[in-house]
C-alpha atoms as a PDB file:
ATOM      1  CA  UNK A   1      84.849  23.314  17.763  1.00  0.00           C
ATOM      2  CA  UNK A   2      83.540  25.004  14.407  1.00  0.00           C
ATOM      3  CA  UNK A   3      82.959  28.891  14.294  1.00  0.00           C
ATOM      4  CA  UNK A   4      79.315  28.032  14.020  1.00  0.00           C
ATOM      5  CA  UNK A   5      79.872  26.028  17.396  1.00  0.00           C
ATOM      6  CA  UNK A   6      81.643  29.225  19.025  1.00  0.00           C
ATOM      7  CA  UNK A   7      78.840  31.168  18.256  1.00  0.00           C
ATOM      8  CA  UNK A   8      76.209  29.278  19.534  1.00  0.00           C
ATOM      9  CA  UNK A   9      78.134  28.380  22.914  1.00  0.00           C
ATOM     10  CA  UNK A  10      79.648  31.795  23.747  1.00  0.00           C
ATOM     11  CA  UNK A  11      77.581  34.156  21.885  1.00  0.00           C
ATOM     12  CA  UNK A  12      75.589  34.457  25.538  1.00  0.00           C
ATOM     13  CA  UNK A  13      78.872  35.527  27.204  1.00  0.00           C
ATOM     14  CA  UNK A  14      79.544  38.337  24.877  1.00  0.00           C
ATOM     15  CA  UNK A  15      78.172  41.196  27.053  1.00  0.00           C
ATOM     16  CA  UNK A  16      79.824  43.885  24.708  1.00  0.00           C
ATOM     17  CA  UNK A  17      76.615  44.651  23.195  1.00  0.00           C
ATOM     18  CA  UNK A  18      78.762  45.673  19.873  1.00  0.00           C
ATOM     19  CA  UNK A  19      76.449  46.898  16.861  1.00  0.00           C
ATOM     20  CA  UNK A  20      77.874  46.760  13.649  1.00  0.00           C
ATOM     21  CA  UNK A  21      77.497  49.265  11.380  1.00  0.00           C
ATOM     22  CA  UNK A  22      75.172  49.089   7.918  1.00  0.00           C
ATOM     23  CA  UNK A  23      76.741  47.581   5.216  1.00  0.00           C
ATOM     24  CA  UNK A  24      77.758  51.539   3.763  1.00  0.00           C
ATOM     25  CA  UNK A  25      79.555  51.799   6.455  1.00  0.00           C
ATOM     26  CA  UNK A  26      82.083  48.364   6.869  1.00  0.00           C
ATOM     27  CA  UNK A  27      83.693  47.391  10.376  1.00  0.00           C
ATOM     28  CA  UNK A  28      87.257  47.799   9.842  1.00  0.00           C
ATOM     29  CA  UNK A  29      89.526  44.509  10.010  1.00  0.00           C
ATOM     30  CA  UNK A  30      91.097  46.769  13.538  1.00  0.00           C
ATOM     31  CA  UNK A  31      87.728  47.085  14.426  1.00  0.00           C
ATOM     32  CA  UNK A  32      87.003  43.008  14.174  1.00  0.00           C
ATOM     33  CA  UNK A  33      89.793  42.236  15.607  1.00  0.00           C
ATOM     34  CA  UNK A  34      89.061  44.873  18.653  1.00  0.00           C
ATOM     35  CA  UNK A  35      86.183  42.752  19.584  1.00  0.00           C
ATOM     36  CA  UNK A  36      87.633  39.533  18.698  1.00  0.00           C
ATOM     37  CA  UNK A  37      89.938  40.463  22.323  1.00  0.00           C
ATOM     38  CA  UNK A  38      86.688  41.167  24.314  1.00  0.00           C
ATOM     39  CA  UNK A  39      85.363  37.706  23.130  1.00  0.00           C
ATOM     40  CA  UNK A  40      82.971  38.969  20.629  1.00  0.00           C
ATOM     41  CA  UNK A  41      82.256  35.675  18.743  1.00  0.00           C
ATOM     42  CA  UNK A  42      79.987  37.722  15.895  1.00  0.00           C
ATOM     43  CA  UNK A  43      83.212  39.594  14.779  1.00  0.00           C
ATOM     44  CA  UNK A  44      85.344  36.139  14.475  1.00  0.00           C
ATOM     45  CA  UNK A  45      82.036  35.089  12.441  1.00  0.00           C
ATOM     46  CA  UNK A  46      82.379  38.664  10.470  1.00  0.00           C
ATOM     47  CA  UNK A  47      86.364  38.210   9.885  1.00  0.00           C
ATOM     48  CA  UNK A  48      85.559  34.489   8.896  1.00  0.00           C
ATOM     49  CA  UNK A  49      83.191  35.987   5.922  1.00  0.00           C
ATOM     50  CA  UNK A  50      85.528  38.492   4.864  1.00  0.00           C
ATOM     51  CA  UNK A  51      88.925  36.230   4.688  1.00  0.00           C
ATOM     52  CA  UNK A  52      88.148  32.529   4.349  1.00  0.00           C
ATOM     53  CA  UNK A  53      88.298  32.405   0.772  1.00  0.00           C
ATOM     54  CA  UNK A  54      91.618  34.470   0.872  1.00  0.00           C
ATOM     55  CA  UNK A  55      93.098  32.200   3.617  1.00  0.00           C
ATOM     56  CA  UNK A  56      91.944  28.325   1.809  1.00  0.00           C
ATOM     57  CA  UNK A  57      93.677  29.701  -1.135  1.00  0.00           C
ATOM     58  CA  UNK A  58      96.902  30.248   0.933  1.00  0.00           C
ATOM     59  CA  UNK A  59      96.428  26.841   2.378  1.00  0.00           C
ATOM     60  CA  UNK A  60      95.489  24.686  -0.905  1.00  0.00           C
ATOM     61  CA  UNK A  61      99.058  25.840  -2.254  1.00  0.00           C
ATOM     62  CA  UNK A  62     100.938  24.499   0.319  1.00  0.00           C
ATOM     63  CA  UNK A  63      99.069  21.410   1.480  1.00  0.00           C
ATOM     64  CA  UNK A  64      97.003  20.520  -2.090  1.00  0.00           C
ATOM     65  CA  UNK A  65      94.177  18.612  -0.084  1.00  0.00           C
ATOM     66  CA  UNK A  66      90.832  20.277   0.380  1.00  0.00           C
ATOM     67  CA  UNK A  67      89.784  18.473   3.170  1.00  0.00           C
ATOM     68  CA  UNK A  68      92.480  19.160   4.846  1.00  0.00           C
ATOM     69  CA  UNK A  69      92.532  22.831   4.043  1.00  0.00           C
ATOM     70  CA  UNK A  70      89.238  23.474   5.695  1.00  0.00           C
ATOM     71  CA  UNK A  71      89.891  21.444   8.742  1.00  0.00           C
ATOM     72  CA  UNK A  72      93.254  23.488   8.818  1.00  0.00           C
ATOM     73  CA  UNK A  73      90.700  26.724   7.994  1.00  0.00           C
ATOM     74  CA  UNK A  74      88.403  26.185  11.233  1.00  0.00           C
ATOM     75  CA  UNK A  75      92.195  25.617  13.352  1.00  0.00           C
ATOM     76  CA  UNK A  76      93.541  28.864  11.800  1.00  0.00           C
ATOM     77  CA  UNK A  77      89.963  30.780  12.558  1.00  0.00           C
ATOM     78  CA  UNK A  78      90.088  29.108  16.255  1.00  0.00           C
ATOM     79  CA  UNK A  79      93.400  30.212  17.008  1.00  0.00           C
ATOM     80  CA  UNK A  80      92.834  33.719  15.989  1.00  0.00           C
ATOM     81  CA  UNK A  81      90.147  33.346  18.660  1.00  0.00           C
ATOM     82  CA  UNK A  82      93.031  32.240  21.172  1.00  0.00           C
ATOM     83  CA  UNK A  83      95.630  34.556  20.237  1.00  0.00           C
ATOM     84  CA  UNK A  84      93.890  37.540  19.842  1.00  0.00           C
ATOM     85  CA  UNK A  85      95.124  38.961  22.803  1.00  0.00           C
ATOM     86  CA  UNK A  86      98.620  38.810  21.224  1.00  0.00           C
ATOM     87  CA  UNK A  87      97.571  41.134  18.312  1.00  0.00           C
ATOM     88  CA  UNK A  88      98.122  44.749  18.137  1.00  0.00           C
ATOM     89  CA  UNK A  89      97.951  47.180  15.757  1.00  0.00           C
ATOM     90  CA  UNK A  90     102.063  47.649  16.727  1.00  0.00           C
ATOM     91  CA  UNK A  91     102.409  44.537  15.093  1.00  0.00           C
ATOM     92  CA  UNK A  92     100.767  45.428  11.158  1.00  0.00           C
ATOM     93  CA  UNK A  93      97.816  45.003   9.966  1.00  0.00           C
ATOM     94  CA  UNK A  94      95.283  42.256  11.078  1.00  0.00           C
ATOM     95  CA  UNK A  95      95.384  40.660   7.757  1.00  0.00           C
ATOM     96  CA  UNK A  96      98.929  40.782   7.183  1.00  0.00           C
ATOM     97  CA  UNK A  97      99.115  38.859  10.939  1.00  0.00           C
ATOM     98  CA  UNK A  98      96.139  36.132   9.769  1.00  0.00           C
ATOM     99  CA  UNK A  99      98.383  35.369   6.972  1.00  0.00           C
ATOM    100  CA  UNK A 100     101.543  34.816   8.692  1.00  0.00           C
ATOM    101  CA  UNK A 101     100.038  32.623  11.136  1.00  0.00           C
ATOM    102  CA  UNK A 102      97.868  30.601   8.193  1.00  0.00           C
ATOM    103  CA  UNK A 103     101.270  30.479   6.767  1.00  0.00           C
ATOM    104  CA  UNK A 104     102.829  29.303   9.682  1.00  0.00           C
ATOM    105  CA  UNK A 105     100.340  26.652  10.382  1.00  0.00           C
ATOM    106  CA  UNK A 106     100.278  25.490   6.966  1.00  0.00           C
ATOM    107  CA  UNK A 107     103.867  24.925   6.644  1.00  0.00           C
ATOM    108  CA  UNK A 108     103.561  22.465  10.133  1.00  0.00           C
ATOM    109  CA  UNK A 109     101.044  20.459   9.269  1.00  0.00           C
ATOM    110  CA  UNK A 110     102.698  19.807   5.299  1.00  0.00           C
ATOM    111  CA  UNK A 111     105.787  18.750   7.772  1.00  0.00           C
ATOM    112  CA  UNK A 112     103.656  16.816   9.934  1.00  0.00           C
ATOM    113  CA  UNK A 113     102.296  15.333   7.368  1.00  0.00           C
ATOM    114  CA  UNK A 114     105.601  14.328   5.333  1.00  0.00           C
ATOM    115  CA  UNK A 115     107.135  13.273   8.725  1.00  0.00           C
ATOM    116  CA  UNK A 116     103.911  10.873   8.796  1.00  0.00           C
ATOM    117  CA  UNK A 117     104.268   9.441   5.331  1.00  0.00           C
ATOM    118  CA  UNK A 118     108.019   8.527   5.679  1.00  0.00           C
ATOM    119  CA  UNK A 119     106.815   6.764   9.176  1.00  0.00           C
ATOM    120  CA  UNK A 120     103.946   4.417   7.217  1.00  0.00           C
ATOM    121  CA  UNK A 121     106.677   3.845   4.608  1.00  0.00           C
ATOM    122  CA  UNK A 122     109.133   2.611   7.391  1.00  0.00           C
ATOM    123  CA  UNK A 123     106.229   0.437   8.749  1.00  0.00           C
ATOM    124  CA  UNK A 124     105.137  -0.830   5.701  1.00  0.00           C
ATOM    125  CA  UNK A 125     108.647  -2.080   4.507  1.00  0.00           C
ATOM    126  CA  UNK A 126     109.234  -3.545   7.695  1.00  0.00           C
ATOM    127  CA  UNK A 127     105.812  -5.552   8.175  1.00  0.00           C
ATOM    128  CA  UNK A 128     106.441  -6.508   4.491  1.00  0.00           C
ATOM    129  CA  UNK A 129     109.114  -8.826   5.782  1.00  0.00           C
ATOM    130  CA  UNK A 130     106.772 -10.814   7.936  1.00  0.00           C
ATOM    131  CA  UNK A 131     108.241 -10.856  11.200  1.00  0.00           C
ATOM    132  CA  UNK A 132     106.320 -13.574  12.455  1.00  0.00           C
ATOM    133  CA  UNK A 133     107.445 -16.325   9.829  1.00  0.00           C
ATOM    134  CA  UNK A 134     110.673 -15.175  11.290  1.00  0.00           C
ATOM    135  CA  UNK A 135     109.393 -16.465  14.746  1.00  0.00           C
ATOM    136  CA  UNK A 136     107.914 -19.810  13.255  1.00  0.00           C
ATOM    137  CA  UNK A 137     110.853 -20.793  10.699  1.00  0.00           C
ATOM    138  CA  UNK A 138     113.466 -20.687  13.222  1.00  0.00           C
ATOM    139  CA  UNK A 139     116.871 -22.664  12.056  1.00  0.00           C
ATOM    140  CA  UNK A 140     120.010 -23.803  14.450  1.00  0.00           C
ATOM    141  CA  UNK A 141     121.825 -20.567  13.126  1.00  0.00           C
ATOM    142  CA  UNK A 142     118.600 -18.189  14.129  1.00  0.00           C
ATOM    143  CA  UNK A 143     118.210 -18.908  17.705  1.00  0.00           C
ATOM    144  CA  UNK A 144     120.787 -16.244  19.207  1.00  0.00           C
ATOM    145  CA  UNK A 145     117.918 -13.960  17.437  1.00  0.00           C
ATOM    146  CA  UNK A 146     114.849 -15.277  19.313  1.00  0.00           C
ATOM    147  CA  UNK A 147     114.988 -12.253  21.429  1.00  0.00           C
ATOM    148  CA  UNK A 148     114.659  -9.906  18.502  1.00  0.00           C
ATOM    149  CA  UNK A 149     112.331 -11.653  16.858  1.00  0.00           C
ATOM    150  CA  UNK A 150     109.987 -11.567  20.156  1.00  0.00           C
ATOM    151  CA  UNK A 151     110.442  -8.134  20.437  1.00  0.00           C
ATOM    152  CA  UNK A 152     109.083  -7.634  16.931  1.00  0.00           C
ATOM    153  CA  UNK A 153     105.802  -9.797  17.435  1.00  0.00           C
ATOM    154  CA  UNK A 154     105.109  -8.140  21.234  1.00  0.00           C
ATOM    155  CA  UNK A 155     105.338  -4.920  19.626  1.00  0.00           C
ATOM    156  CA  UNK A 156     102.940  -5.637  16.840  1.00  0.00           C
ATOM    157  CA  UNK A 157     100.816  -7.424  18.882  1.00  0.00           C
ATOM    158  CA  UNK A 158     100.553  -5.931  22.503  1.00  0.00           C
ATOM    159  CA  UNK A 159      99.634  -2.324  21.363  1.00  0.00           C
ATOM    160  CA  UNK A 160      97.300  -0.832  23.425  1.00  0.00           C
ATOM    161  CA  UNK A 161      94.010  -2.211  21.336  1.00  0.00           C
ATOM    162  CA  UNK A 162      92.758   1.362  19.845  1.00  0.00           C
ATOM    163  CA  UNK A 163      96.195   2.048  19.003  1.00  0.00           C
ATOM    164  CA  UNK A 164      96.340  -1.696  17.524  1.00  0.00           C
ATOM    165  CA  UNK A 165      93.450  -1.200  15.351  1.00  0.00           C
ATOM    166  CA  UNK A 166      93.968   2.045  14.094  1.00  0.00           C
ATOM    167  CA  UNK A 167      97.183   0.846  12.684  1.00  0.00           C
ATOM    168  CA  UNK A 168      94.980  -2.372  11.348  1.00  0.00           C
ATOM    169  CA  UNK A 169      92.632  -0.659   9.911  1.00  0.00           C
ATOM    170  CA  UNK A 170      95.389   2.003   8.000  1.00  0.00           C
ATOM    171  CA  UNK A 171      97.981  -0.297   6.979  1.00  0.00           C
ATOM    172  CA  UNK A 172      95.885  -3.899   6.359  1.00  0.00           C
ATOM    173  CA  UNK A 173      92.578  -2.633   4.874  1.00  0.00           C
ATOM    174  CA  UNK A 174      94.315   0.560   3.429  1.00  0.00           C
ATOM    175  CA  UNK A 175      91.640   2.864   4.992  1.00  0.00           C
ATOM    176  CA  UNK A 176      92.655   6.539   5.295  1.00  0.00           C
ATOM    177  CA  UNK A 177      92.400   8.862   8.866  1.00  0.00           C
ATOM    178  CA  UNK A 178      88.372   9.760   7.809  1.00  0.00           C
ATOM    179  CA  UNK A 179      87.859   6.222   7.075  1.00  0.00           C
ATOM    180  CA  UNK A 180      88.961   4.755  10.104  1.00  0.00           C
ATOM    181  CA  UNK A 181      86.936   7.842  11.998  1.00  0.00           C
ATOM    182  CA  UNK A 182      83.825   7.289  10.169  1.00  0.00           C
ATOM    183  CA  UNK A 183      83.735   3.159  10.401  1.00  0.00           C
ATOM    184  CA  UNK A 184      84.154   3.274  14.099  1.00  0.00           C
ATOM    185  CA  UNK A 185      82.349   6.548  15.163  1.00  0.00           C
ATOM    186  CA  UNK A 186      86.134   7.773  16.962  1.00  0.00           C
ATOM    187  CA  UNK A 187      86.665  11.709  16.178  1.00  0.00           C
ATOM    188  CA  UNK A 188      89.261  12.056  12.580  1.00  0.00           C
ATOM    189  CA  UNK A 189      91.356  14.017  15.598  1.00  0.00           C
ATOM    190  CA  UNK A 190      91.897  10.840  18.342  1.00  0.00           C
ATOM    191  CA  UNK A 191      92.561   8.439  15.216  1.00  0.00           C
ATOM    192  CA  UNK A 192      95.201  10.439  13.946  1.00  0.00           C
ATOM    193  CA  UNK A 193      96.629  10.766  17.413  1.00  0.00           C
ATOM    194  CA  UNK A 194      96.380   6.696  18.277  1.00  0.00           C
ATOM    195  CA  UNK A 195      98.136   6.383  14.926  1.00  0.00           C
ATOM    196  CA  UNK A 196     101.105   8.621  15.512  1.00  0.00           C
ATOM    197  CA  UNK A 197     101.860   6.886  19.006  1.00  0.00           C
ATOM    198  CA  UNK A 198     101.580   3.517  17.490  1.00  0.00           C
ATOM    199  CA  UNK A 199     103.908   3.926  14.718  1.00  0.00           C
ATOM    200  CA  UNK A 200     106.202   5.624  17.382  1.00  0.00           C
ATOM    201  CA  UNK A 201     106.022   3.294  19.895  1.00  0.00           C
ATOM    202  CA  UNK A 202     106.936   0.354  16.546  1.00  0.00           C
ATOM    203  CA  UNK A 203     109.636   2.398  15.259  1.00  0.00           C
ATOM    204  CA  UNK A 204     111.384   2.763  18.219  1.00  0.00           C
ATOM    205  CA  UNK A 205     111.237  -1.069  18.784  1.00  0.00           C
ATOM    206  CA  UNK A 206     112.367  -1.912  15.220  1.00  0.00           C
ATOM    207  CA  UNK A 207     115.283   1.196  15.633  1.00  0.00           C
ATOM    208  CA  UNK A 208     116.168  -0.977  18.827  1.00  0.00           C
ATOM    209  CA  UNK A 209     116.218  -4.173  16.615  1.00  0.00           C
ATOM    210  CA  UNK A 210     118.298  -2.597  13.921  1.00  0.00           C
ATOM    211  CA  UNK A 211     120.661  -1.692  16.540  1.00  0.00           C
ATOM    212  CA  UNK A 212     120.875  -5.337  17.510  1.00  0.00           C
ATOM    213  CA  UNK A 213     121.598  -6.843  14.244  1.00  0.00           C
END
């Protein structure tokens, strides 16, 4: 959900009645925050205004993708929603808690992100070996391996089928996450997920194959 989305689906349920004052005199960042914990969605909408820019910047330097920095923006601005409760002025100032947890968030998902690449690398040197000619060129000194080498073809082949064409789609037409989301009308957020458990469920088989040779 996008903060536009937040405000058109709880705006009704913010019975605060908050007025903001005139532009001469600014709601503090306390003051957003205030009645960001009695689920004021107009002051998330006012602290979005007032820090976005600041907070993309902080992203683009750690994950240098701008797509991805303002899908990671609209995360950051909807857990600030969520978390609100857990702020107080105890803690700092409101800004100086934003950027700690766009920091924080930023640094997972460039992990998440590495930890992905190095798993499509894995896959891709692996499939580059062509298990199944393995299967259909078996010799006298190959058949004590017939159980690996059906491991490796049921693997690749009995995926559950969105998982199995994510991964078709990514690795043998080379079509990135939005791609793959915008050819088959599946939200960017379920393709990366069927992605992640496909490679995990094929690296664990080919770990368990590498054990066996």
């Amino acid at each position: 959900m996008s903060i536009c989305q937040l405000m058109s689906t709880e705006a009704p349920m913010a019975a605060s009645g908050h007025v903001f004052p005139e532009p001469s005199a600014p709601v503090s960042d306390e003051q957003l925050m205030a009645h960001i914990q009695e689920r004021d969605p107009e002051a998330l909408s006012a602290l979005y205004d007032r820090y976005s820019g600041i907070l993309k910047s902080l992203i683009m330097g750690v994950i240098h993708n701008d797509a991805e920095a303002d899908d990671l923006l609209q995360e950051i601005y909807m857990e600030i929603w969520k978390q609100a409760a857990h702020y107080s002025v105890q803690k700092g100032k409101p800004l100086g808690w934003i950027v700690t947890l766009t920091r924080r968030r930023s640094i997972d998902r460039l992990r998440k992100k590495q930890a992905y690449a190095r798993a499509e690398e894995r896959l891709q040197n692996e499939t580059e070996q062509q298990p199944e000619a393995w299967v259909h060129n078996t010799t006298e000194d190959d058949i004590n391996m017939s159980d690996t080498r059906r491991l490796i073809l049921g693997v690749l082949k009995n995926l559950p089928p969105a998982q199995r064409e994510a991964i078709d789609l990514a690795f043998y037409h080379g079509m990135s996450q939005r791609e793959i989301a915008a050819k088959t009308g599946i939200p960017l957020g379920t393709i990366k997920t069927r992605l992640e458990l496909g490679l995990k469920k094929i690296s664990e088989a080919l770990k368990g194959m590498r054990d066996e040779f």
